[in-house]
C-alpha atoms as a PDB file:
ATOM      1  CA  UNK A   1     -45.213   3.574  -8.620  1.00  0.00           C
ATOM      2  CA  UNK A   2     -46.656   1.345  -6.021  1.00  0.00           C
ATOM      3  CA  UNK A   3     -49.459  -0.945  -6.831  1.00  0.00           C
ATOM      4  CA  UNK A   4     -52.049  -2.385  -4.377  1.00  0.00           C
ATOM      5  CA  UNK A   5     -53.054  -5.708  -3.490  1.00  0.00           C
ATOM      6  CA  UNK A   6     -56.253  -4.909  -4.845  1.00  0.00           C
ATOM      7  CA  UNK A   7     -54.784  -3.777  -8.416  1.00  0.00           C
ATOM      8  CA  UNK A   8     -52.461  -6.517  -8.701  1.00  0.00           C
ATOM      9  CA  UNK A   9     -55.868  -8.842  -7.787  1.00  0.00           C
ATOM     10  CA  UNK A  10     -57.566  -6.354 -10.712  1.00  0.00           C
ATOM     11  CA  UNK A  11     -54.645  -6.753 -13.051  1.00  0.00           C
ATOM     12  CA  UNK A  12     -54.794 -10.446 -13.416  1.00  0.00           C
ATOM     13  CA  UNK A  13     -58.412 -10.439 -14.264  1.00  0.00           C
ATOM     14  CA  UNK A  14     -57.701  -7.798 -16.522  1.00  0.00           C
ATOM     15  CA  UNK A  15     -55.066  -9.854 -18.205  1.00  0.00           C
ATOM     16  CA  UNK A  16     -56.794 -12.967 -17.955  1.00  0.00           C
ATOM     17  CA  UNK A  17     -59.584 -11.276 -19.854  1.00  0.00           C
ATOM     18  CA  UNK A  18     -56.701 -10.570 -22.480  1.00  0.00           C
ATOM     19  CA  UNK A  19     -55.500 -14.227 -22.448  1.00  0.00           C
ATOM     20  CA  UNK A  20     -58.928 -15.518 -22.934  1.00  0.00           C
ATOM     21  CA  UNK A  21     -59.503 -12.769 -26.339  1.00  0.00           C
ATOM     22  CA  UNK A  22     -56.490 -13.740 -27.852  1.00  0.00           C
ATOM     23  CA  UNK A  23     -57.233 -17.805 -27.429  1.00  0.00           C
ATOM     24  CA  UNK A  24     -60.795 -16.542 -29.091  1.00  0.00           C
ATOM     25  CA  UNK A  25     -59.626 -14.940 -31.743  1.00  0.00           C
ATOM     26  CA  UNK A  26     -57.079 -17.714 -32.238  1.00  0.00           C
ATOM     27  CA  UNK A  27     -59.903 -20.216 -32.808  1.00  0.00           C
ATOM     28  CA  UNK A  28     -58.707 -21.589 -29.396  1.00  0.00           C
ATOM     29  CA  UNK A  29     -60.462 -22.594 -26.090  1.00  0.00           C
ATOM     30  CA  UNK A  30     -58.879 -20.018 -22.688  1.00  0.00           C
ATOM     31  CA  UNK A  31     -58.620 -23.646 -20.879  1.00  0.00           C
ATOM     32  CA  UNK A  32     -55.999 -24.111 -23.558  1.00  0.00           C
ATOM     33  CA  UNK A  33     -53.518 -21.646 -22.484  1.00  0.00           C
ATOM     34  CA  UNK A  34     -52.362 -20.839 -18.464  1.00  0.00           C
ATOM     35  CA  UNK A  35     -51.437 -17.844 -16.682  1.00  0.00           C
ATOM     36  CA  UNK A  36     -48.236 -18.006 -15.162  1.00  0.00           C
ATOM     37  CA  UNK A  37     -48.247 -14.704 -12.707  1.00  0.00           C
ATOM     38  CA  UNK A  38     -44.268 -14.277 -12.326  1.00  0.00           C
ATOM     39  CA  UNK A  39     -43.256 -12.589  -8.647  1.00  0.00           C
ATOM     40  CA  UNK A  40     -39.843 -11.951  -9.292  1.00  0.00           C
ATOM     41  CA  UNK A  41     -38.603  -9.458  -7.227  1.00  0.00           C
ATOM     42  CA  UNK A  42     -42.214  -8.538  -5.869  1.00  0.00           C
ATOM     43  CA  UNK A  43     -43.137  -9.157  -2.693  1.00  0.00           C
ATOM     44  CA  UNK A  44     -45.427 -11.894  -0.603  1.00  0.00           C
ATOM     45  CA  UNK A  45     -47.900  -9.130   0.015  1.00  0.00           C
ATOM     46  CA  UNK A  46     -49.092  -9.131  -3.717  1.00  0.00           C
ATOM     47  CA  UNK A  47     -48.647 -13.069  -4.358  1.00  0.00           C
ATOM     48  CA  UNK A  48     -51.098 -13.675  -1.249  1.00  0.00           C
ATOM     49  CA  UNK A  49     -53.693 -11.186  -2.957  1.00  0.00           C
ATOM     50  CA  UNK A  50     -53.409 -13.254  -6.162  1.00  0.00           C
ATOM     51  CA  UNK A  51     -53.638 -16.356  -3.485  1.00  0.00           C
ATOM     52  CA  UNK A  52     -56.836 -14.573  -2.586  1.00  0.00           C
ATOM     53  CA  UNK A  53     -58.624 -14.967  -5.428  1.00  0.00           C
ATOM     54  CA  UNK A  54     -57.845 -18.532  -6.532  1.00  0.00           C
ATOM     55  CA  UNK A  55     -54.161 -18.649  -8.079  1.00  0.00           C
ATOM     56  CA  UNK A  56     -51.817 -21.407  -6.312  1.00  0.00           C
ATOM     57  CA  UNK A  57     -49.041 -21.125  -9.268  1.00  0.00           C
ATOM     58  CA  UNK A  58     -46.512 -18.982  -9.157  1.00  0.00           C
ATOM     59  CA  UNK A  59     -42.684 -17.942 -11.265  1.00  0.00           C
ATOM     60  CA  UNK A  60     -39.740 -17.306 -10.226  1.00  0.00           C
ATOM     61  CA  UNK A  61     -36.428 -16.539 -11.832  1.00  0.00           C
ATOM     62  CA  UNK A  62     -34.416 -17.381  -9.102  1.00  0.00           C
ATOM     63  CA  UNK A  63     -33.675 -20.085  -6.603  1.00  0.00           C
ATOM     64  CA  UNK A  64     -33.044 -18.465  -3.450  1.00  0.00           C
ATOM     65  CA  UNK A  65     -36.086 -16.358  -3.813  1.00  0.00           C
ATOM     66  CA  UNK A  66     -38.340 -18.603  -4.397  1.00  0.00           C
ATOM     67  CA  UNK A  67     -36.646 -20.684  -1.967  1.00  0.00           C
ATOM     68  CA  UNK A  68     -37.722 -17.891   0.737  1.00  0.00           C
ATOM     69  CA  UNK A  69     -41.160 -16.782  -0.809  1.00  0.00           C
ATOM     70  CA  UNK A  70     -41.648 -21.136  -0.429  1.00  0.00           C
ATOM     71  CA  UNK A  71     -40.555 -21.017   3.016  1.00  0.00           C
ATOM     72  CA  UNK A  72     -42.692 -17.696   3.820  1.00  0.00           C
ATOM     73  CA  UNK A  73     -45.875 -19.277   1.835  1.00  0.00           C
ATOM     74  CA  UNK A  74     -45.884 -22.519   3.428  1.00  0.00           C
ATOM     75  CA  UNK A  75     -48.248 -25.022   1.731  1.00  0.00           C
ATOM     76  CA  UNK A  76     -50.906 -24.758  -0.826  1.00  0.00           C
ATOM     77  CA  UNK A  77     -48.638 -22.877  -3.639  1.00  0.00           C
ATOM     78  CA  UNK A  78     -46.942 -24.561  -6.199  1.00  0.00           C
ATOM     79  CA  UNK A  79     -43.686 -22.957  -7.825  1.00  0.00           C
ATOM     80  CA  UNK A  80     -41.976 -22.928 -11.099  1.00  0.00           C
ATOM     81  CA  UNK A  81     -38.406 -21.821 -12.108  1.00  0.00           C
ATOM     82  CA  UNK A  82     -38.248 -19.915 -15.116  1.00  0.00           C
ATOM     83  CA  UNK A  83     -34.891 -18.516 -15.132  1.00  0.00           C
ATOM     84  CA  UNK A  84     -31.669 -20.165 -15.511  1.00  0.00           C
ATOM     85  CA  UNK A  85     -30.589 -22.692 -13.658  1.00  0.00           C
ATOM     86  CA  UNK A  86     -27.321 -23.169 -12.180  1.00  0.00           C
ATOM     87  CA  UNK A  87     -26.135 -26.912 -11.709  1.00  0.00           C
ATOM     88  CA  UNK A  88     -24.601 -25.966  -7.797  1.00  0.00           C
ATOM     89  CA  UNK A  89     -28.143 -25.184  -7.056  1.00  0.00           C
ATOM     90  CA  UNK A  90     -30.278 -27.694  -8.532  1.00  0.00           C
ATOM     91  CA  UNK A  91     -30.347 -29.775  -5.337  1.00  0.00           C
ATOM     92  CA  UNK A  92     -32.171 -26.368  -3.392  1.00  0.00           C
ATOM     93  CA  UNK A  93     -34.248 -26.086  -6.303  1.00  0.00           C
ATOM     94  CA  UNK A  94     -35.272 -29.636  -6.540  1.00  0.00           C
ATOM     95  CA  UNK A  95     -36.676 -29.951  -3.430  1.00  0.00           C
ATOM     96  CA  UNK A  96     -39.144 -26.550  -3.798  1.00  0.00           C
ATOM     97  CA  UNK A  97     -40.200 -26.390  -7.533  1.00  0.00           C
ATOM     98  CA  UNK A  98     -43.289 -28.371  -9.343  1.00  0.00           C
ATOM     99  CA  UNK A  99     -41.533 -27.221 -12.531  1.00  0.00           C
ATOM    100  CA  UNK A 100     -38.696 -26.705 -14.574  1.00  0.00           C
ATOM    101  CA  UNK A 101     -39.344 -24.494 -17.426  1.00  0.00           C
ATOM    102  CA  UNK A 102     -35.209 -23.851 -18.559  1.00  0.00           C
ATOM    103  CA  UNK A 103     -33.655 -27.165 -18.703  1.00  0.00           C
ATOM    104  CA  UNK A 104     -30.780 -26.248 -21.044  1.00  0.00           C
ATOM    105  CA  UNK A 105     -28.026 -28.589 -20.792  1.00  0.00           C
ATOM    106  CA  UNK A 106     -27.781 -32.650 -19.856  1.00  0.00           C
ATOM    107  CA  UNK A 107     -24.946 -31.541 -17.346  1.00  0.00           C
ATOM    108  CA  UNK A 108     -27.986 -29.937 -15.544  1.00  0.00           C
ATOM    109  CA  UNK A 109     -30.083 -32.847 -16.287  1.00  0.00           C
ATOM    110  CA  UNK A 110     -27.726 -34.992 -14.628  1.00  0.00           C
ATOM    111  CA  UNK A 111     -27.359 -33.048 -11.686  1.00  0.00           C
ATOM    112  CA  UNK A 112     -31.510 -33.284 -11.098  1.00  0.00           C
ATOM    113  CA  UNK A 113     -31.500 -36.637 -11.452  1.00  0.00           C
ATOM    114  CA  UNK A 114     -29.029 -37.564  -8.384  1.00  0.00           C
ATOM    115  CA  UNK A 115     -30.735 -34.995  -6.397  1.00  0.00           C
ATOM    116  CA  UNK A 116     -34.558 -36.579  -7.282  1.00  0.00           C
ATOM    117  CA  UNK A 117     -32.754 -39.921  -7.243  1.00  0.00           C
ATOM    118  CA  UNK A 118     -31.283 -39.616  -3.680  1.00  0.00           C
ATOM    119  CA  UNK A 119     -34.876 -38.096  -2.376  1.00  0.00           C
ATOM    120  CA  UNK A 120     -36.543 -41.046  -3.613  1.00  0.00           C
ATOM    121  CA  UNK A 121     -39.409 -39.700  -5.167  1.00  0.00           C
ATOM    122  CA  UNK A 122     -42.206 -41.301  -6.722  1.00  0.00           C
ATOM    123  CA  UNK A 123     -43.239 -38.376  -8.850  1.00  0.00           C
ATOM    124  CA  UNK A 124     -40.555 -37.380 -11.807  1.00  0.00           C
ATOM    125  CA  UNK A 125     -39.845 -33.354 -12.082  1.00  0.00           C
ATOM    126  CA  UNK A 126     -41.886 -32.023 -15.055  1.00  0.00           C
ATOM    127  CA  UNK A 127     -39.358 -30.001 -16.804  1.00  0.00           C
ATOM    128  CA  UNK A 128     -39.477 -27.768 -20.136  1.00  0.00           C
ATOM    129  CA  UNK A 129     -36.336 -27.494 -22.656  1.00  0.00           C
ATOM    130  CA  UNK A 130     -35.334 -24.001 -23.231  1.00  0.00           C
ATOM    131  CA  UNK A 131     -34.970 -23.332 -26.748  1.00  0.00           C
ATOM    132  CA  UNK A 132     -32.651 -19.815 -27.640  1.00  0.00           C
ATOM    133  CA  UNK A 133     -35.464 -19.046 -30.688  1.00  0.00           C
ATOM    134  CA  UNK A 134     -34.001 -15.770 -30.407  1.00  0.00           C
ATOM    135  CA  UNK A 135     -30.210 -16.610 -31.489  1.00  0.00           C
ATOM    136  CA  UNK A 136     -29.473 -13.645 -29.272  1.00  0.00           C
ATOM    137  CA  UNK A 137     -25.953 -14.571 -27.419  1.00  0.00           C
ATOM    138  CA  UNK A 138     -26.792 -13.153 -24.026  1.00  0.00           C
ATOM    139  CA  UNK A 139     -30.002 -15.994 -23.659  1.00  0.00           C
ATOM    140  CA  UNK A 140     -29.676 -19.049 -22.659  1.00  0.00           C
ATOM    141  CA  UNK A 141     -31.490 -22.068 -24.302  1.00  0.00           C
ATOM    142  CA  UNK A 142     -30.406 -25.514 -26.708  1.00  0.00           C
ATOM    143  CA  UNK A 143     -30.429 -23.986 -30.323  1.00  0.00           C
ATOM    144  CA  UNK A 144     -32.949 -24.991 -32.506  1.00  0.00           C
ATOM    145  CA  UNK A 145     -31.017 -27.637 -34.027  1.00  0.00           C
ATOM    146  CA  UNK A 146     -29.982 -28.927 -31.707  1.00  0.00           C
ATOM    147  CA  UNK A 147     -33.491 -29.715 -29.862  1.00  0.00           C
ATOM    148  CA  UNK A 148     -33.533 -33.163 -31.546  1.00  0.00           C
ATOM    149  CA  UNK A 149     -31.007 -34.922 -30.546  1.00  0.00           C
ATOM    150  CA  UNK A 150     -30.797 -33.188 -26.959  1.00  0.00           C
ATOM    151  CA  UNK A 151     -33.975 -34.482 -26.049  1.00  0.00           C
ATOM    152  CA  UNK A 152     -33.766 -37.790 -27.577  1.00  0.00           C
ATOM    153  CA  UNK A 153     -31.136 -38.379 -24.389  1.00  0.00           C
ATOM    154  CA  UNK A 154     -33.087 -36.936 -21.854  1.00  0.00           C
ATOM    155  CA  UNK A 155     -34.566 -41.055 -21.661  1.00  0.00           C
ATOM    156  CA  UNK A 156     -31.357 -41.746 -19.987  1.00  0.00           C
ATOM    157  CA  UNK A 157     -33.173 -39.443 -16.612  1.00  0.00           C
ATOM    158  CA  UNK A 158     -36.166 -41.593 -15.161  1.00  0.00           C
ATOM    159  CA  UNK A 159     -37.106 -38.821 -12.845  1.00  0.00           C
ATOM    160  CA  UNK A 160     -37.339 -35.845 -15.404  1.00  0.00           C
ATOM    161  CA  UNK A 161     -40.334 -35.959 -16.959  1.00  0.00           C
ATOM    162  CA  UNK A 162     -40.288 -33.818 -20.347  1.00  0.00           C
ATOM    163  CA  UNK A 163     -43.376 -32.400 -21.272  1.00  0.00           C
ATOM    164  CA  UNK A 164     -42.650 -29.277 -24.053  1.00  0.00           C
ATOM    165  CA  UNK A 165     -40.412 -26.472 -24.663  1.00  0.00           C
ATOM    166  CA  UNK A 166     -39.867 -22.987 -23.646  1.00  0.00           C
ATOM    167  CA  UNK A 167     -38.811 -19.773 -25.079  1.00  0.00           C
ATOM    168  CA  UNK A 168     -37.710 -16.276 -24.356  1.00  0.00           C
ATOM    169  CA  UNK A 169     -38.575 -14.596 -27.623  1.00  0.00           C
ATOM    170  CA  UNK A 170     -36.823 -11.758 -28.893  1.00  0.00           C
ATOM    171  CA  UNK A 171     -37.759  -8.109 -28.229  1.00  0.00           C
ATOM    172  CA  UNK A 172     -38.668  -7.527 -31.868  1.00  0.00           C
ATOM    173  CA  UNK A 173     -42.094  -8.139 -33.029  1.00  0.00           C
ATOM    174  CA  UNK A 174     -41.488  -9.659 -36.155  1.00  0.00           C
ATOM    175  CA  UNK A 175     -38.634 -12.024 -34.859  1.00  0.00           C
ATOM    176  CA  UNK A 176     -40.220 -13.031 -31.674  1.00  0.00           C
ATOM    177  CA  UNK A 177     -43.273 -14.350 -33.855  1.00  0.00           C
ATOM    178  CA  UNK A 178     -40.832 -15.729 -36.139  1.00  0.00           C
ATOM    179  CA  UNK A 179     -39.734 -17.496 -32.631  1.00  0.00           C
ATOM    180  CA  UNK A 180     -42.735 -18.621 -31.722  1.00  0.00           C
ATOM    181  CA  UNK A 181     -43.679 -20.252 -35.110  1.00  0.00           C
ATOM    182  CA  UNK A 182     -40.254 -21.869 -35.207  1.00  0.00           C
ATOM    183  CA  UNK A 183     -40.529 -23.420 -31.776  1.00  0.00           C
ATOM    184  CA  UNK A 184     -44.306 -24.601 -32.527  1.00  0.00           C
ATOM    185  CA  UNK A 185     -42.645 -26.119 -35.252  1.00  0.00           C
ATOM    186  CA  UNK A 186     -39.924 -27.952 -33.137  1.00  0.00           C
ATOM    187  CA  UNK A 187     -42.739 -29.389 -30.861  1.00  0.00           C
ATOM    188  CA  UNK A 188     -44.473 -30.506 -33.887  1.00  0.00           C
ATOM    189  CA  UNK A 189     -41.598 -32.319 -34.834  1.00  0.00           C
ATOM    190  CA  UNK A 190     -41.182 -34.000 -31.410  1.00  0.00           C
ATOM    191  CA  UNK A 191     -44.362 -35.421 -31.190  1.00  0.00           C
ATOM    192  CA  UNK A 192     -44.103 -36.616 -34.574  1.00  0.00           C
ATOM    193  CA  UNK A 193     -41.203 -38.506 -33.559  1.00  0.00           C
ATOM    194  CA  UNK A 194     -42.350 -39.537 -30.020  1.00  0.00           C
ATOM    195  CA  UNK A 195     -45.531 -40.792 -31.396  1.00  0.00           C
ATOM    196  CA  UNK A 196     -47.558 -38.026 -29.022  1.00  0.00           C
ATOM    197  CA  UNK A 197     -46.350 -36.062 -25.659  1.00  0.00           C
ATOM    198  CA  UNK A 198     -44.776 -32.559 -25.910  1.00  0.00           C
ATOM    199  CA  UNK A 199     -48.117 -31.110 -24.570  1.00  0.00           C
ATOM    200  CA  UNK A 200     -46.283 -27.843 -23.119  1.00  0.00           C
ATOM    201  CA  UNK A 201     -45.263 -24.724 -25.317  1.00  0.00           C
ATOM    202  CA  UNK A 202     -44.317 -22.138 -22.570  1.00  0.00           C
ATOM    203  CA  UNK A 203     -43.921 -18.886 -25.145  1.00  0.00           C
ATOM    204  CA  UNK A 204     -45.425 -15.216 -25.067  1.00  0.00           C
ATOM    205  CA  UNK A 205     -44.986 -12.339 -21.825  1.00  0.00           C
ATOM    206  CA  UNK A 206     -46.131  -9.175 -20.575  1.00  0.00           C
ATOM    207  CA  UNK A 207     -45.771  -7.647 -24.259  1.00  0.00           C
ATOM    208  CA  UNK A 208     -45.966 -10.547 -26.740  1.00  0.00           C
ATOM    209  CA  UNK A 209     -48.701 -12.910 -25.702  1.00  0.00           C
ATOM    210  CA  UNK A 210     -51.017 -12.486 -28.296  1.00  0.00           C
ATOM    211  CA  UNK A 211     -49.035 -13.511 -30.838  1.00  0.00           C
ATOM    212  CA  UNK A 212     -47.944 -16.380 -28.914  1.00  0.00           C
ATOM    213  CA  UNK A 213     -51.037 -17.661 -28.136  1.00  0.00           C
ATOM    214  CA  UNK A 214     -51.905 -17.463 -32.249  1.00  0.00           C
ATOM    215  CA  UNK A 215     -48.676 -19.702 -32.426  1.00  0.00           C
ATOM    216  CA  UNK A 216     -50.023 -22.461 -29.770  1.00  0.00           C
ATOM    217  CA  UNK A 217     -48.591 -21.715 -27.051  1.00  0.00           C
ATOM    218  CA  UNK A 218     -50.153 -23.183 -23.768  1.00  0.00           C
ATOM    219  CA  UNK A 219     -48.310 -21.198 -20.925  1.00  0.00           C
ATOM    220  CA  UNK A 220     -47.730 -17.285 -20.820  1.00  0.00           C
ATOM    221  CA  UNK A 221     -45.804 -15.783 -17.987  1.00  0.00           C
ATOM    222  CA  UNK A 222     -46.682 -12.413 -17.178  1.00  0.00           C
ATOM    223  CA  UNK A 223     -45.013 -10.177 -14.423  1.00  0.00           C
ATOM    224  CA  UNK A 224     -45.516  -6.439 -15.167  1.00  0.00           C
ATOM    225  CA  UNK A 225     -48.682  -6.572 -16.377  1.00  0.00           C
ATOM    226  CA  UNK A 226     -49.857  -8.161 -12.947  1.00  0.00           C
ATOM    227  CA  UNK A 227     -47.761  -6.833 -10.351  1.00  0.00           C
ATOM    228  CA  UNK A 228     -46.500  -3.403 -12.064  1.00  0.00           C
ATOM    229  CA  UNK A 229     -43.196  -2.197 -12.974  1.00  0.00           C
ATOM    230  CA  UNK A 230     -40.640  -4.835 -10.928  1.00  0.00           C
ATOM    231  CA  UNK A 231     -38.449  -3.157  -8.468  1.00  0.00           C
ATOM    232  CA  UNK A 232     -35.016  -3.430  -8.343  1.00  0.00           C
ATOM    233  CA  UNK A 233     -33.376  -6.181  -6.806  1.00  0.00           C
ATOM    234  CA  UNK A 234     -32.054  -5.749  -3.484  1.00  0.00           C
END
């Protein structure tokens, strides 16, 4: 099924409406908690009707695409890279994303920091730590445990800038709110520690935001329910 610009520009109000219900009956204010529309494998067409009416964010899941929807977009839209990210390409990504929402390992960290270094920016990358909530094998993420002491030597990286954590939750109900409480907990636990910070919990998608908006989280990445069913890649 194909959907039209104007139902993908329908959709997000649609969900927005959703977002902002769920922050309400959370006890929580809608400017608490951003939509993240997520364009994987969709094309320009639909991200310039959400550019339309007002949205200059975007997802992606991987580098070369959002690479070329970057390149096709020009200016104006910012981009963030949800999916994993492979150290080889953290130079291409460096250079196109606002954010990082899956760094995972300080071999990764490492490799954005000579790349940032090198470009001689003034602005650190804002970056997220993927936690695997989920202990499912086939996600990526630091384990819970180990959240701790991973980003106690992210200091070492001037021109990362943490600012929260991020999950992919598991496809059952009851365990991906278990998820969501546990990494709530974790940021809890950082700011504790750091004194403050840790503003960012990137948790809840097409079929679990509610819930993770009840657990605090402040960034919910939606794809299907904004642009339909996603194609296939090519």
């Amino acid at each position: 099924m194909t959907v039209s610009d104007q139902q993908v520009q329908d959709n997000y109000h649609r969900v927005r409406g959703l977002v902002d219900l769920a922050c309400e009956r959370a006890g929580r204010s809608p400017d608490q908690v951003a939509l993240l529309p997520v364009s994987k494998f969709h094309p320009t067409s639909m991200i310039r009707a959400l550019i339309e009416i007002g949205c200059g964010v975007f997802g992606e899941n991987r580098v070369q695409e959002m690479v070329s929807k970057a390149t096709e977009l020009g200016a104006g839209v910012a981009w963030v890279l949800i999916g994993h990210l492979q150290r080889n390409k953290a130079a291409q990504a460096a250079g196109v994303m606002s954010q990082l929402q899956s760094l995972d390992s300080l071999t990764l960290a490492s490799a954005l920091e000579r790349r940032l270094a090198s470009a001689q920016t003034d602005t650190p990358l804002s970056v997220l730590i993927e936690v695997n909530t989920s202990g499912e094998l086939s996600k990526w993420g630091v384990q819970p445990d180990q959240v701790m002491s991973f980003t106690a030597q992210l200091a070492a990286f001037p021109h990362l800038a943490p600012r929260g954590l991020m999950t992919v939750a598991h496809p059952d109900p009851g365990l991906a709110e278990q998820g969501f409480a546990d990494l709530a907990l974790l940021r809890d636990q950082l700011r504790t520690r750091d004194g403050g910070g840790w503003e960012e919990l990137s948790m809840g998608m097409s079929h679990d935001f509610p819930a993770a908006i009840a657990h605090g989280s402040t960034c919910v990445r939606i794809g299907t329910a904004i642009f339909g069913p996603r194609p296939s890649a090519v």
